[in-house]
Protein backbone atom coordinates (compact mmCIF):
# COMPACT_ATOMS: atom_id res chain seq x y z
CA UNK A 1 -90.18 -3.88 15.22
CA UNK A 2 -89.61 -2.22 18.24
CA UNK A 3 -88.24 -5.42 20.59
CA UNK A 4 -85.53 -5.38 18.03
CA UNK A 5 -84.12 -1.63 18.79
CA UNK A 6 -81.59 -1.23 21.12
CA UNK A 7 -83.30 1.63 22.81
CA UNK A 8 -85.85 -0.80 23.69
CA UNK A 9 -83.79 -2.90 25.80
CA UNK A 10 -81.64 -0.45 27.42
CA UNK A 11 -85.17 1.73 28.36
CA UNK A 12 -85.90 -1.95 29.77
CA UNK A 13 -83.04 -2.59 31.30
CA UNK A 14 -82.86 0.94 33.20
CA UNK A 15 -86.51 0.03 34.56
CA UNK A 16 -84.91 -3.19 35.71
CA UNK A 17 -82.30 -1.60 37.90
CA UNK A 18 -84.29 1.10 39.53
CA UNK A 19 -86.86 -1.82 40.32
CA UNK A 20 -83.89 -3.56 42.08
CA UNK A 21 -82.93 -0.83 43.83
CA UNK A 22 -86.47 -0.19 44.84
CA UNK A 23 -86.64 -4.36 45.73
CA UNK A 24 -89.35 -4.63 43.61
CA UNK A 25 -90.40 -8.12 42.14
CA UNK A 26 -88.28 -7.59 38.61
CA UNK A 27 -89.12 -11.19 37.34
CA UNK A 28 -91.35 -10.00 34.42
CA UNK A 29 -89.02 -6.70 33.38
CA UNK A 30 -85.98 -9.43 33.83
CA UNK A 31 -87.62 -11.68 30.99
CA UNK A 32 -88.92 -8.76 28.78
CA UNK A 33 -85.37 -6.86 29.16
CA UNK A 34 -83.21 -10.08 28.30
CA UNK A 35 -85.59 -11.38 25.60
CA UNK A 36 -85.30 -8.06 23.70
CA UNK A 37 -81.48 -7.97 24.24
CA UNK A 38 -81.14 -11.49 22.67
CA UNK A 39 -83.47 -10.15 19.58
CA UNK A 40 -81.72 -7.03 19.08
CA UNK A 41 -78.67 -8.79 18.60
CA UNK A 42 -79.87 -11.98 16.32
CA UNK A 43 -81.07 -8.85 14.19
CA UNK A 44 -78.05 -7.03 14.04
CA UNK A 45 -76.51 -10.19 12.86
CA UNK A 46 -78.57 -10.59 9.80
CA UNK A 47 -81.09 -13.23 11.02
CA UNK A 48 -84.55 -13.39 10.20
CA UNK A 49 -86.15 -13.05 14.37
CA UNK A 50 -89.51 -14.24 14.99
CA UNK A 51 -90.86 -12.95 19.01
CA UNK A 52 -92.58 -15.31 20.82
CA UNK A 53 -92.81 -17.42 18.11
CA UNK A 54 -94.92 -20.53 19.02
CA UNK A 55 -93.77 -22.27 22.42
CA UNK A 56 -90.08 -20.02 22.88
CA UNK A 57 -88.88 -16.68 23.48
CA UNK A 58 -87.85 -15.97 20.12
CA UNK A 59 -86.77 -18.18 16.90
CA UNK A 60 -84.43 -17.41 13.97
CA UNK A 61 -84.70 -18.31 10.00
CA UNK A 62 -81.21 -19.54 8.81
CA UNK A 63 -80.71 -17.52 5.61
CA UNK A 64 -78.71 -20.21 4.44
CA UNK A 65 -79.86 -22.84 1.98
CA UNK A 66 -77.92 -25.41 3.09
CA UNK A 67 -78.96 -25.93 6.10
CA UNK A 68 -80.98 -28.58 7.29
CA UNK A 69 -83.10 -27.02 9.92
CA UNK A 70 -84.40 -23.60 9.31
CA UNK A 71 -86.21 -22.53 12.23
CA UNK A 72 -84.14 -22.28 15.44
CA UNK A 73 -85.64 -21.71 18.46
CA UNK A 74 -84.05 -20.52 21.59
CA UNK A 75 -84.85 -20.11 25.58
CA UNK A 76 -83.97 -16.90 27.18
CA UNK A 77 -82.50 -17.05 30.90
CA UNK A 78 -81.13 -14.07 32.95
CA UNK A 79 -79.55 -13.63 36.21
CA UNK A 80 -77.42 -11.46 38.46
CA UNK A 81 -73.84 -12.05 37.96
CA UNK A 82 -73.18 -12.14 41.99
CA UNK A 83 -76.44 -12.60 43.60
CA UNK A 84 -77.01 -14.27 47.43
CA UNK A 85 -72.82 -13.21 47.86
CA UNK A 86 -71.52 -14.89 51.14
CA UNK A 87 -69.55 -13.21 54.09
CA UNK A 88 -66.72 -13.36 51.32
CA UNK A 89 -68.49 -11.38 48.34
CA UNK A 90 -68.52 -14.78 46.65
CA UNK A 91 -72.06 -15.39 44.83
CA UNK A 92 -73.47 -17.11 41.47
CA UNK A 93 -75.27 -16.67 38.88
CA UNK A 94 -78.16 -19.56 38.28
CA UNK A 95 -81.02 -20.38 35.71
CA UNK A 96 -83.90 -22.30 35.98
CA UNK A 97 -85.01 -23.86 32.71
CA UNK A 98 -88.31 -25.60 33.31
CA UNK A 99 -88.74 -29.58 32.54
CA UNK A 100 -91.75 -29.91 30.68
CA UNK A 101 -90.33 -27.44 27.76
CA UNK A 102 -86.83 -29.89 27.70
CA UNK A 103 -88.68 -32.88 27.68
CA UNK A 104 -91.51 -31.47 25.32
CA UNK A 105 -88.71 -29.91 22.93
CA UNK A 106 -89.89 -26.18 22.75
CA UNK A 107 -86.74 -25.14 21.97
CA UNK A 108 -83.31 -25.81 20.37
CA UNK A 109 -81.19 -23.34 22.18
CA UNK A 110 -80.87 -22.31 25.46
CA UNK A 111 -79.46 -18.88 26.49
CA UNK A 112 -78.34 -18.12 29.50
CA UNK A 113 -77.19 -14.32 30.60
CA UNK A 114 -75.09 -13.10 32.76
CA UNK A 115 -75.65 -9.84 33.78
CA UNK A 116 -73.82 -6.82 36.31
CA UNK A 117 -75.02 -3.73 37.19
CA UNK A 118 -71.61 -2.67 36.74
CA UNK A 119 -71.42 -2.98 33.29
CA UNK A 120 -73.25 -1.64 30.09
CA UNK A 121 -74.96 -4.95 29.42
CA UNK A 122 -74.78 -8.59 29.99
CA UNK A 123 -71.54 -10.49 29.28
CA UNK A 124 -71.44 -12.37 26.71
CA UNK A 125 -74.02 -15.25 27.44
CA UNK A 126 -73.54 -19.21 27.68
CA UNK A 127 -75.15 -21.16 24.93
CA UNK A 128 -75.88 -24.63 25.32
CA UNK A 129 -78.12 -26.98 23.27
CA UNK A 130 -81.36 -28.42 24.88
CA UNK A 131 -80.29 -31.89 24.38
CA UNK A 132 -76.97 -31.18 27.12
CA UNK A 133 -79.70 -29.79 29.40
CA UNK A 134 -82.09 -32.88 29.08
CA UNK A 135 -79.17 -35.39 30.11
CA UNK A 136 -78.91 -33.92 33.34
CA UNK A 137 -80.65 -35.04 36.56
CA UNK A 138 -83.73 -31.94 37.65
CA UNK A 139 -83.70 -31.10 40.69
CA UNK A 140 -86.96 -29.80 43.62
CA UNK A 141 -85.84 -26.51 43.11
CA UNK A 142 -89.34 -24.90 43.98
CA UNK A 143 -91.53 -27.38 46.84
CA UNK A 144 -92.10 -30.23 44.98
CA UNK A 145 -91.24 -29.10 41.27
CA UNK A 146 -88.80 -30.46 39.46
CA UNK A 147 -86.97 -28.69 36.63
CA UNK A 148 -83.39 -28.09 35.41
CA UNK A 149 -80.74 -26.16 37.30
CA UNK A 150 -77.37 -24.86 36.43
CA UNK A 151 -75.41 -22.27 37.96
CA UNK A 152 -71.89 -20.70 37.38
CA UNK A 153 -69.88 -18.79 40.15
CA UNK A 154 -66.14 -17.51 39.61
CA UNK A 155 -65.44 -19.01 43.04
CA UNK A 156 -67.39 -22.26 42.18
CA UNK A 157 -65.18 -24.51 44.38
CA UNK A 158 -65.32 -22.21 47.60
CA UNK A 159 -69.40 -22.03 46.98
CA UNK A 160 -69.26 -25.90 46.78
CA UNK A 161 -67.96 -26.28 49.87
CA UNK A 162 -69.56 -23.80 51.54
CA UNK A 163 -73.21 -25.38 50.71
CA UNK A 164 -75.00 -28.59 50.72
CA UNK A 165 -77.63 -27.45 48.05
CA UNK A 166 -74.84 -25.89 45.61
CA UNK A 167 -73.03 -29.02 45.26
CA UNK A 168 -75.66 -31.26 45.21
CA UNK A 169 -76.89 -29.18 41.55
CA UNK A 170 -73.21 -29.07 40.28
CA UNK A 171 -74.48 -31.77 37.72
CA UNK A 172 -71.58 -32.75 35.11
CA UNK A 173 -72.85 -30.22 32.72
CA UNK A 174 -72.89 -27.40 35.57
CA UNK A 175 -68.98 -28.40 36.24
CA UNK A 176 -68.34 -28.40 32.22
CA UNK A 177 -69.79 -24.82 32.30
CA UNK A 178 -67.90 -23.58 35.51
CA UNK A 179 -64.41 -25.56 34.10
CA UNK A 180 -64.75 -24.18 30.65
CA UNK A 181 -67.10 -21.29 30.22
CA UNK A 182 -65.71 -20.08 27.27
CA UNK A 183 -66.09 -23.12 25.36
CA UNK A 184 -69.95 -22.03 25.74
CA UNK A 185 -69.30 -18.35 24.95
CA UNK A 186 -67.93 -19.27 21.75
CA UNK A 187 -70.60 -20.88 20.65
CA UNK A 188 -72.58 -17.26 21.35
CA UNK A 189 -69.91 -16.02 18.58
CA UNK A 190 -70.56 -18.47 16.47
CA UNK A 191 -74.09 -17.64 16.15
CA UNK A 192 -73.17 -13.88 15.64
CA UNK A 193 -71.39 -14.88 12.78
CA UNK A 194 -74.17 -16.46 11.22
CA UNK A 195 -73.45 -19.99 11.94
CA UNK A 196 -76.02 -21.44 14.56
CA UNK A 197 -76.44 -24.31 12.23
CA UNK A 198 -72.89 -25.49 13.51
CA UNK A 199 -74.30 -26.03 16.79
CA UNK A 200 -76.30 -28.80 15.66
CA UNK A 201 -73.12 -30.79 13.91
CA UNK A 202 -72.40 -32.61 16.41
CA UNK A 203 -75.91 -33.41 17.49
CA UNK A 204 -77.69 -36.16 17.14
């Protein structure tokens, strides 16, 4: 399939950038550019990937017997590493993971990428489960509509104090992320390795 070839993504992901620079809308290219990213790699590590499999971005086959739940699906997010930067260069990165899909269960994974035009590709994204992201409160993040929203900033305690809006979405699971992000990045590993299953150990 051609989502799942590298060349795909990086084609997409050059579009993306000269649509930025040109200030272009890039919200479609964003989600078609990450999406394929995410596939690429799922199929590099030996899963089974389904695109736009039913109700999420793209879904995985465990080729493991033993595992209880074979079809994993996950939720694709992307964002600028340093977007909306303040008179001291310090930005965020943020998601926005839309309520009826939590509450509805369209997915079991959520994915959220950090990406930098100064590098080759996204750091290594965030993963967290969709049951950590239901627990939190949603907040009116667009007139009226209220969905999920986590963000992570390297200078998360300046940006908190800096803005009324910021702190009010540093939800517990938003301070978990910005405390310990690697705790979340290893969990990105873990799927590499084949073991997205584990994610689900400790759920219940």
């Amino acid at each position: 399939m051609i989502w799942e070839k590298e060349e795909t993504w990086r084609s997409l992901r050059e579009s993306y950038i000269l649509m930025k620079n040109l200030h272009f809308r890039t919200q479609f290219i964003q989600a078609a550019y990450s999406e394929c990213w995410v596939a690429s790699k799922l199929s590099k590590a030996g899963y089974n990937v389904k695109f736009h499999d039913g109700d999420c971005d793209v879904s995985v086959v465990s080729s493991n017997p033993e595992d209880k739940e074979k079809k994993i699906g996950f939720e694709i997010k992307h964002s600028e590493d340093n977007k909306d930067p303040d008179s001291d260069g310090h930005g965020y990165a943020s998601w926005v993971i839309s309520r009826p899909q939590v509450k509805e269960e369209k997915f079991h994974i959520c994915i959220l990428l950090r990406d930098s035009l100064k590098t080759n590709e996204p750091y290594p994204p965030f993963i967290l489960k969709r049951e950590e992201i239901a627990k939190t409160e949603p907040v009116d993040v667009n007139e009226g509509r209220l969905d999920y929203y986590l963000w992570y900033s390297d200078h998360f305690e300046n940006i908190m104090k800096k803005s009324d809006w910021m702190r009010k979405a540093a939800n517990p699971l938003v301070k978990s992320l910005n405390k310990d992000p690697t705790e979340f990045i290893k969990r990105w590993n873990e799927v590499l390795n084949g073991k997205v299953q584990s994610l689900f150990s400790n759920t219940n």
